[in-house]
C-alpha atoms as a PDB file:
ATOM      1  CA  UNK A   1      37.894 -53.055 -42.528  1.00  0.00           C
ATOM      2  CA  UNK A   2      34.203 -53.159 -42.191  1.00  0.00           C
ATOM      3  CA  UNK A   3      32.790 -50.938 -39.343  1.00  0.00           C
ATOM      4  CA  UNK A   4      31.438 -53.295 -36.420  1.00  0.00           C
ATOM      5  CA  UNK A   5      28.330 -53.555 -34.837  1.00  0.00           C
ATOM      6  CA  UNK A   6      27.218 -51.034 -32.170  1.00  0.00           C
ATOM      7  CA  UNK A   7      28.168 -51.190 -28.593  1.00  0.00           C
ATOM      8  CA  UNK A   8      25.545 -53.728 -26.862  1.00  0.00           C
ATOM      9  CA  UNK A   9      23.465 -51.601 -24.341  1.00  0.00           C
ATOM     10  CA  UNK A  10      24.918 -53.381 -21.782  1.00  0.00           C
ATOM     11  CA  UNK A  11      26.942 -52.487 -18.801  1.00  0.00           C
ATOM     12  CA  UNK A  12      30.453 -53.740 -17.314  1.00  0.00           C
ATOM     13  CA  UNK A  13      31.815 -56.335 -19.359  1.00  0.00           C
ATOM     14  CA  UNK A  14      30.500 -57.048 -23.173  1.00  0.00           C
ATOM     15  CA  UNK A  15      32.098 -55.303 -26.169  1.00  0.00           C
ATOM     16  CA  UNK A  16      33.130 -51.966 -24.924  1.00  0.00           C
ATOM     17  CA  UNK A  17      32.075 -48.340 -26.220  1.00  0.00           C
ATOM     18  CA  UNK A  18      35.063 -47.040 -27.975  1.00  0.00           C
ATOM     19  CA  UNK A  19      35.995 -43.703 -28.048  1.00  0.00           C
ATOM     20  CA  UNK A  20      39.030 -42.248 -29.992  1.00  0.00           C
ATOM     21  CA  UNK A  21      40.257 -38.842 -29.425  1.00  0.00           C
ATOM     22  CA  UNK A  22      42.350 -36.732 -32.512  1.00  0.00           C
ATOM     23  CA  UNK A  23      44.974 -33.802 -32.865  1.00  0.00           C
ATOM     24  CA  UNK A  24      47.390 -33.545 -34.957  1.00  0.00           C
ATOM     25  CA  UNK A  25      50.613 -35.295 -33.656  1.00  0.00           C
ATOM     26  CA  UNK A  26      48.880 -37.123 -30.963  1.00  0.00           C
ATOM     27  CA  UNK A  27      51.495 -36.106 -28.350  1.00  0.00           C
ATOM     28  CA  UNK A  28      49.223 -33.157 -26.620  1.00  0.00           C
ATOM     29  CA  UNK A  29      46.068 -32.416 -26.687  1.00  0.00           C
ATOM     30  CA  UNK A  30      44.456 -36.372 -28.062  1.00  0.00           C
ATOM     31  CA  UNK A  31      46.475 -37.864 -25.489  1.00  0.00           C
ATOM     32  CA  UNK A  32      46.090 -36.451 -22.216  1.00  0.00           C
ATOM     33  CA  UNK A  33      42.155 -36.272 -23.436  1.00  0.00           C
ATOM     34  CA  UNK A  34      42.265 -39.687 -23.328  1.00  0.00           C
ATOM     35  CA  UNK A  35      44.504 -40.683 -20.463  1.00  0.00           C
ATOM     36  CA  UNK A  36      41.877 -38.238 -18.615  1.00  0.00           C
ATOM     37  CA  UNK A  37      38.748 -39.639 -19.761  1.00  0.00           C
ATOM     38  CA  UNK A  38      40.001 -43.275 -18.676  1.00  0.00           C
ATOM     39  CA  UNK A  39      40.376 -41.727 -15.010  1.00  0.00           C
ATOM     40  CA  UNK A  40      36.580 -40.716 -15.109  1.00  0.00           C
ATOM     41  CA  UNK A  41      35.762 -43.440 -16.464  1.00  0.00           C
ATOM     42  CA  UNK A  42      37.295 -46.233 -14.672  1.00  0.00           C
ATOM     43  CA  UNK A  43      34.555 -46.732 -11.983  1.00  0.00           C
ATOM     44  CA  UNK A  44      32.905 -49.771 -14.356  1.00  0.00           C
ATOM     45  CA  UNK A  45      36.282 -51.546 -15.703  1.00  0.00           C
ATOM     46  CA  UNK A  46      35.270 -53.140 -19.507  1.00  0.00           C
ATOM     47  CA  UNK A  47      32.752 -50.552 -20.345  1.00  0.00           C
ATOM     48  CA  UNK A  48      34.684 -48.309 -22.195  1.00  0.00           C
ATOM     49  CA  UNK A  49      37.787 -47.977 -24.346  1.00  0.00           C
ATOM     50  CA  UNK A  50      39.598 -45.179 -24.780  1.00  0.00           C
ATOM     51  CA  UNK A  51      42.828 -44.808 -27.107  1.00  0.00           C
ATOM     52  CA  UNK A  52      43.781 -41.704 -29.125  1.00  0.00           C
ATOM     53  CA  UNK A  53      45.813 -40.989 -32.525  1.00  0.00           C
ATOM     54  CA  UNK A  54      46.925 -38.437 -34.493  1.00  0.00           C
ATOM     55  CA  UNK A  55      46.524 -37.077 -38.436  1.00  0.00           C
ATOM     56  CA  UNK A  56      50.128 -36.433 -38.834  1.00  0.00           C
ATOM     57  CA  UNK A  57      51.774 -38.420 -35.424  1.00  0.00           C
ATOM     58  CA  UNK A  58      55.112 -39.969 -36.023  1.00  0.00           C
ATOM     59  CA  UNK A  59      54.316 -43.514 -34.509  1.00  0.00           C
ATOM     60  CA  UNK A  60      55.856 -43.863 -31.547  1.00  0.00           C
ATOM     61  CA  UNK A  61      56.662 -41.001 -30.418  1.00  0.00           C
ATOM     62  CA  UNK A  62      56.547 -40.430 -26.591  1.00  0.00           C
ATOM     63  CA  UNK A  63      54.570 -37.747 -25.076  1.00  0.00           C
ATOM     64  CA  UNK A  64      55.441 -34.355 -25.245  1.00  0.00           C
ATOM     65  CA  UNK A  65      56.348 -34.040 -22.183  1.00  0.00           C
ATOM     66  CA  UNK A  66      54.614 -30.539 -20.903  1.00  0.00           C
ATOM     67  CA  UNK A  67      51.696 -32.188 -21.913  1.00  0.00           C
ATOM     68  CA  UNK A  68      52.487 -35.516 -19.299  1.00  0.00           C
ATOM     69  CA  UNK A  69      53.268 -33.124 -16.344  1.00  0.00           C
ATOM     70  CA  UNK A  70      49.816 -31.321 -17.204  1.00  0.00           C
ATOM     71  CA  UNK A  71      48.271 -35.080 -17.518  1.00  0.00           C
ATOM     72  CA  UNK A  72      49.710 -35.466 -14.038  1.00  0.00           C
ATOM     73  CA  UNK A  73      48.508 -32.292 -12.625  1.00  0.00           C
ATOM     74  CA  UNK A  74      45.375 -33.112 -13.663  1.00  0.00           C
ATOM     75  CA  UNK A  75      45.279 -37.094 -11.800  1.00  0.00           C
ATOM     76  CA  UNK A  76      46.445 -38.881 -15.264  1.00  0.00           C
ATOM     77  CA  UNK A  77      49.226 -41.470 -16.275  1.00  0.00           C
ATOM     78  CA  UNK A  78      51.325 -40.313 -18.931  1.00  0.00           C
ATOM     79  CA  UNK A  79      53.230 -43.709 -18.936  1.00  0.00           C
ATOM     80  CA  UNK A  80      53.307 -45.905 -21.923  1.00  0.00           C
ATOM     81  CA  UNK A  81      51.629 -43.351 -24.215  1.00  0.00           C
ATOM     82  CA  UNK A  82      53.359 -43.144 -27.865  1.00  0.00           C
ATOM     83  CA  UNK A  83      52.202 -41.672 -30.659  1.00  0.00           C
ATOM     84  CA  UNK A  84      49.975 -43.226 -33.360  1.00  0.00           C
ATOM     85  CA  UNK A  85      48.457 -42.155 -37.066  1.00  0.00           C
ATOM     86  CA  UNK A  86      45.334 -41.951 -37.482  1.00  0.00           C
ATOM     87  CA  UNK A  87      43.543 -44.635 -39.775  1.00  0.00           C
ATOM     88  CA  UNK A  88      40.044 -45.533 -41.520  1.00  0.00           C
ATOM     89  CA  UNK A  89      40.416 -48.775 -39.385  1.00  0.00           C
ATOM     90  CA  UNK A  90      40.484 -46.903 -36.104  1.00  0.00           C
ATOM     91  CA  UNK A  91      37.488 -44.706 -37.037  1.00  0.00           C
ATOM     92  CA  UNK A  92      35.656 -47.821 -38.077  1.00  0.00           C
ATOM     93  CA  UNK A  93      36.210 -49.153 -34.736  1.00  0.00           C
ATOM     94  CA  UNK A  94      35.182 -46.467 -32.694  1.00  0.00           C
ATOM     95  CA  UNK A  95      31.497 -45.266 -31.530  1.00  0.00           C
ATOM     96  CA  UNK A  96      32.619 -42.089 -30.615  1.00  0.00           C
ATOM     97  CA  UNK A  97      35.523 -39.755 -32.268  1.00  0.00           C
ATOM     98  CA  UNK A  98      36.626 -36.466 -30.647  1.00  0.00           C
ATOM     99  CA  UNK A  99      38.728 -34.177 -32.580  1.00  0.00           C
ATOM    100  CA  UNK A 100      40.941 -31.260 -30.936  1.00  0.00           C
ATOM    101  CA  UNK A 101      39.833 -29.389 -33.750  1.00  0.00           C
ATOM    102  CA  UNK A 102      37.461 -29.069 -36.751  1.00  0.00           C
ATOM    103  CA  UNK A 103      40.359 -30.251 -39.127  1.00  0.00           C
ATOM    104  CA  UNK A 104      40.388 -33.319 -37.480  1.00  0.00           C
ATOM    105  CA  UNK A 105      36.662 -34.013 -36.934  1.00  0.00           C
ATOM    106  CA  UNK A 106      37.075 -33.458 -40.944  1.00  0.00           C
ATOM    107  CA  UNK A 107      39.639 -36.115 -41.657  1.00  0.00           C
ATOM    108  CA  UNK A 108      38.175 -38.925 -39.641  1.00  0.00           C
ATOM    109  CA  UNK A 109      34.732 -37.993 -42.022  1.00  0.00           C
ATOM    110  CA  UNK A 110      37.220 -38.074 -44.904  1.00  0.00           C
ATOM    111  CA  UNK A 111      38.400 -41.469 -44.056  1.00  0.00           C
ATOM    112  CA  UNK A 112      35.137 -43.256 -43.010  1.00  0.00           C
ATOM    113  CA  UNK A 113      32.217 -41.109 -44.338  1.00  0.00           C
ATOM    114  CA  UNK A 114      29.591 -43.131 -43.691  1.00  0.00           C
ATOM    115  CA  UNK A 115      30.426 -44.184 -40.674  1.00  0.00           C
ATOM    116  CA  UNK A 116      31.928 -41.218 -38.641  1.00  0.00           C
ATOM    117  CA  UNK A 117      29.589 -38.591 -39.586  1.00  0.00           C
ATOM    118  CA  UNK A 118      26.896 -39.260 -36.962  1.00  0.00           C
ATOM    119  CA  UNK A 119      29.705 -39.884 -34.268  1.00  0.00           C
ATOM    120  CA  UNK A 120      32.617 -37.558 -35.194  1.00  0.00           C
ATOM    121  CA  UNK A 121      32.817 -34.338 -33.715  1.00  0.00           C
ATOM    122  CA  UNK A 122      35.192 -31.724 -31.841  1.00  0.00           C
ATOM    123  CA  UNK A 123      35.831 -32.503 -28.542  1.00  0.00           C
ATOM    124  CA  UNK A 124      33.772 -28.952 -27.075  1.00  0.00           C
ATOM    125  CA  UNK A 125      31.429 -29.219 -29.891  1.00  0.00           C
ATOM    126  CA  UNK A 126      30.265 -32.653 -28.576  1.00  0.00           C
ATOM    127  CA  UNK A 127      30.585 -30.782 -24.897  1.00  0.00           C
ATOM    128  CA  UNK A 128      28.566 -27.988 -26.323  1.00  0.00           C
ATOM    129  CA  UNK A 129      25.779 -30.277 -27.805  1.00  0.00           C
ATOM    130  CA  UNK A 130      25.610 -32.969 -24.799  1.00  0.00           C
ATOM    131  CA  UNK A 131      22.581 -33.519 -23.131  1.00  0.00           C
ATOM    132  CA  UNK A 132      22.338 -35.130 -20.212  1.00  0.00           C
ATOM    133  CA  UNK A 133      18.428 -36.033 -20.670  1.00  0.00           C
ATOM    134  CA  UNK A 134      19.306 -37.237 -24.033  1.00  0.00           C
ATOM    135  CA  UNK A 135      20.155 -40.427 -21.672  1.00  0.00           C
ATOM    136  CA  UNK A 136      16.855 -40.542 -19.707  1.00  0.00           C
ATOM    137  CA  UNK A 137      15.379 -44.078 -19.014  1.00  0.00           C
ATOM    138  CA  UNK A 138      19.422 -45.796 -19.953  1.00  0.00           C
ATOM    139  CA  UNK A 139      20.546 -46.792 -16.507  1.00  0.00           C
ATOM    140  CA  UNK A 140      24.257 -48.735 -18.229  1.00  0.00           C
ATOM    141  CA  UNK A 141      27.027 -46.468 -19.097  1.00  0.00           C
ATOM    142  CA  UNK A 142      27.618 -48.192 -22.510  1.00  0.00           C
ATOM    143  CA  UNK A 143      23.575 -47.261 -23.435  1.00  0.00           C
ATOM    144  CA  UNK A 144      23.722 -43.701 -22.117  1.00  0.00           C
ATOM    145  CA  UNK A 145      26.764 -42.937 -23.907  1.00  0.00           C
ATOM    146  CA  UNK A 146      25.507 -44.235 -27.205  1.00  0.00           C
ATOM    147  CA  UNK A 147      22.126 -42.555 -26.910  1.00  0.00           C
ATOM    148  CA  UNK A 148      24.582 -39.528 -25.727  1.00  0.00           C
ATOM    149  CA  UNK A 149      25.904 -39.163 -29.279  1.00  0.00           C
ATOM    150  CA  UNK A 150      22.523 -39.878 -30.920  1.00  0.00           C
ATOM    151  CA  UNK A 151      21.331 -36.795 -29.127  1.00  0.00           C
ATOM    152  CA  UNK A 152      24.485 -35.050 -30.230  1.00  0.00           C
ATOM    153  CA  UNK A 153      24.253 -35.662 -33.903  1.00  0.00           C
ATOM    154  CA  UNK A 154      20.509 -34.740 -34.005  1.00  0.00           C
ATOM    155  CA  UNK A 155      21.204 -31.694 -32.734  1.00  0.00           C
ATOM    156  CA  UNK A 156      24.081 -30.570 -34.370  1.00  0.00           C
ATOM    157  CA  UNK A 157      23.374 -28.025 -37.368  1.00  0.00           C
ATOM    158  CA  UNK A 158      19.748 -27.282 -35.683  1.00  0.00           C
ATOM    159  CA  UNK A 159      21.178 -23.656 -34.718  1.00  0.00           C
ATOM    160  CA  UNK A 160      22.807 -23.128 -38.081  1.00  0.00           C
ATOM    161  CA  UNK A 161      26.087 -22.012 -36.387  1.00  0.00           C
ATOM    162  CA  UNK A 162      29.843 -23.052 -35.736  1.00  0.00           C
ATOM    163  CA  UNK A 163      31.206 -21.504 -32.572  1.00  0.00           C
ATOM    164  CA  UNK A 164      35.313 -21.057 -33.229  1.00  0.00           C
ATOM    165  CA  UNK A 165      35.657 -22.221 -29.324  1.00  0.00           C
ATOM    166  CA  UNK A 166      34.759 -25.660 -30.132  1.00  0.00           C
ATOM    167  CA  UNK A 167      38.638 -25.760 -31.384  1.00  0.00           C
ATOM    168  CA  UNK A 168      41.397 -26.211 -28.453  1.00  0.00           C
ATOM    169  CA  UNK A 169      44.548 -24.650 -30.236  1.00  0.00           C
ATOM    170  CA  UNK A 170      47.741 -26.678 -30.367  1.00  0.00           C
ATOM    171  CA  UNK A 171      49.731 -26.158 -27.947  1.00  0.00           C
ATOM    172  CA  UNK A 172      52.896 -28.189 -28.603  1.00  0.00           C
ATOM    173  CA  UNK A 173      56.002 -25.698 -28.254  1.00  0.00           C
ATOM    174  CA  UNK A 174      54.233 -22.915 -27.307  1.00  0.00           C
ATOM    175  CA  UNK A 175      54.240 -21.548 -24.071  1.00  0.00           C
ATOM    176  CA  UNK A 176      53.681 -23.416 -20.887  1.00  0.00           C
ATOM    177  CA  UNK A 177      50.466 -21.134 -19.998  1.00  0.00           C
ATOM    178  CA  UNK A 178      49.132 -21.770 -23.313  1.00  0.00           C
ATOM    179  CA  UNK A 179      49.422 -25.039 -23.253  1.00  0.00           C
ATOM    180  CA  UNK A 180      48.053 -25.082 -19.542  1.00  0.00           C
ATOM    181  CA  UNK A 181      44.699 -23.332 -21.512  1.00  0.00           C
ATOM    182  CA  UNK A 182      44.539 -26.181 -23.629  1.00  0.00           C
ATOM    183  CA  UNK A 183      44.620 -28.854 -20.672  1.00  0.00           C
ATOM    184  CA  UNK A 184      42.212 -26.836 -18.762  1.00  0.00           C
ATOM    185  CA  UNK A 185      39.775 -26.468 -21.489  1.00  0.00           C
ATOM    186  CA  UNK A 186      40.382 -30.520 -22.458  1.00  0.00           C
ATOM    187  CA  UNK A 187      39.756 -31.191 -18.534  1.00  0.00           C
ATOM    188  CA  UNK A 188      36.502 -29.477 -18.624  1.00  0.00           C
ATOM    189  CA  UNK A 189      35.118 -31.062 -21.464  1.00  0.00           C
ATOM    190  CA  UNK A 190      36.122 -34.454 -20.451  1.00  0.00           C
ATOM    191  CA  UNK A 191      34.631 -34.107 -16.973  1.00  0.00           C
ATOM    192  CA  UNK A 192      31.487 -33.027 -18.403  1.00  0.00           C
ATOM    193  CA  UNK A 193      31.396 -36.326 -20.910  1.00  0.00           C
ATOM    194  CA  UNK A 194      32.059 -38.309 -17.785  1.00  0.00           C
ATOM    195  CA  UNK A 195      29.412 -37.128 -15.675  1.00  0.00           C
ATOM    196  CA  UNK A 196      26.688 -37.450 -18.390  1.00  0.00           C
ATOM    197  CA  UNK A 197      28.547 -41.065 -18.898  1.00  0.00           C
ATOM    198  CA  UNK A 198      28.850 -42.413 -15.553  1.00  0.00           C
ATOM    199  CA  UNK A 199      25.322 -42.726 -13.754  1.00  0.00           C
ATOM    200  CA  UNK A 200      21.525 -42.232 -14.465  1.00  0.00           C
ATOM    201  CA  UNK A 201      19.936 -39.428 -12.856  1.00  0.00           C
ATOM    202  CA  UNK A 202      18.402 -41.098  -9.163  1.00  0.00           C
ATOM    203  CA  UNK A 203      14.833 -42.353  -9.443  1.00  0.00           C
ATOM    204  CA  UNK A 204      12.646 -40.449  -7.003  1.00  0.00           C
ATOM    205  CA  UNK A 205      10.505 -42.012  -5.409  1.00  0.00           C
ATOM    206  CA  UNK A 206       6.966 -40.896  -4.299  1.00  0.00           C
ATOM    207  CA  UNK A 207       5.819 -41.379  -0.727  1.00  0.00           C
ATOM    208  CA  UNK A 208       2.470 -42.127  -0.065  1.00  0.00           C
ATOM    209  CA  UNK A 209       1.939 -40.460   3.659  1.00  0.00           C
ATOM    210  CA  UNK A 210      -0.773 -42.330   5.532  1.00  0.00           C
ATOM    211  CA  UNK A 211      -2.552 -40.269   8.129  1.00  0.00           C
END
């Protein structure tokens, strides 16, 4: 599949920016990543699509199901979420991909090189790079999220370093307040996405006081 054409900078409606979050089994951390960032982003309906898949998911395979009462928790919908492998189709269809961890920033690179290395990254490693001024002058949510990773990928490498907290560790079968970690640390970074996502900074106006 060739990749398609960037998102239009355009606003509701149009061909939607895509975003596609990774893990490994796609029934944790990818999934209630995306479920969440659908909440945030659901104030401009057609605008965005979010789905999710995993390296090494069993297709349909429900939620685990610590990971839906987190989702929950947290003001997502578990329902209707199963399990999908990731594919060099679904990178080439995506603007933006979010791994849970390096080794899955790696194999969406590995399966679309060309065109997932400006717009793959970990999920707190795009977090940790975002900009909201990156965006200045792009008043639609598709166009500030597209100039959102542009600012990403330039910057990425500039400090010559790899922080081991842009990983979120798997959680599946470990402990409940592990896994809680990982949800927290998912919310955070989604909420911050969102925010840069969701509206321009206001114009201020300057008042011209007569005397």
């Amino acid at each position: 599949m060739s990749p398609r054409p960037a998102s239009p900078t355009s606003g509701c409606g149009g061909t939607p920016f895509r975003v596609l979050f990774v893990c490994t089994g796609n029934l944790h951390r990818s999934p209630l990543a995306e479920r969440l960032l659908q909440v945030r982003l659901a104030s401009c309906p057609g605008t965005f699509q979010v789905s999710s898949a995993g390296t090494a998911a069993r297709a349909g395979t429900p939620m685990d199901p610590v990971a839906a009462a987190l989702l929950i928790g947290l003001g997502g919908d578990p329902s209707g979420v199963l399990a999908r492998r990731l594919t060099a189709a679904l990178v080439d269809d995506s603007d933006l991909v979010l791994g849970a961890a390096a080794e899955h920033r790696e194999a969406a690179v590995r399966l679309s090189p060309l065109w997932a290395l400006q717009r793959a990254f970990t999920l707190r490693e795009f977090t940790r790079l975002l900009r909201p001024e990156d965006a200045a002058g792009a008043t639609e949510p598709a166009e500030r999220a597209a100039a959102l990773v542009k600012g990403a990928a330039a910057r990425r490498g500039a400090g010559g370093d790899r922080l081991d907290d842009d990983d979120v560790a798997d959680p599946y079968g470990a402990p409940t307040q592990v896994a809680r970690e990982a949800a927290a640390r998912i919310a955070e970074s989604v909420e911050r996405i969102a925010t840069a996502v969701r509206a321009a900074p206001p114009v201020r106006e300057h008042l011209t006081i007569e005397s």
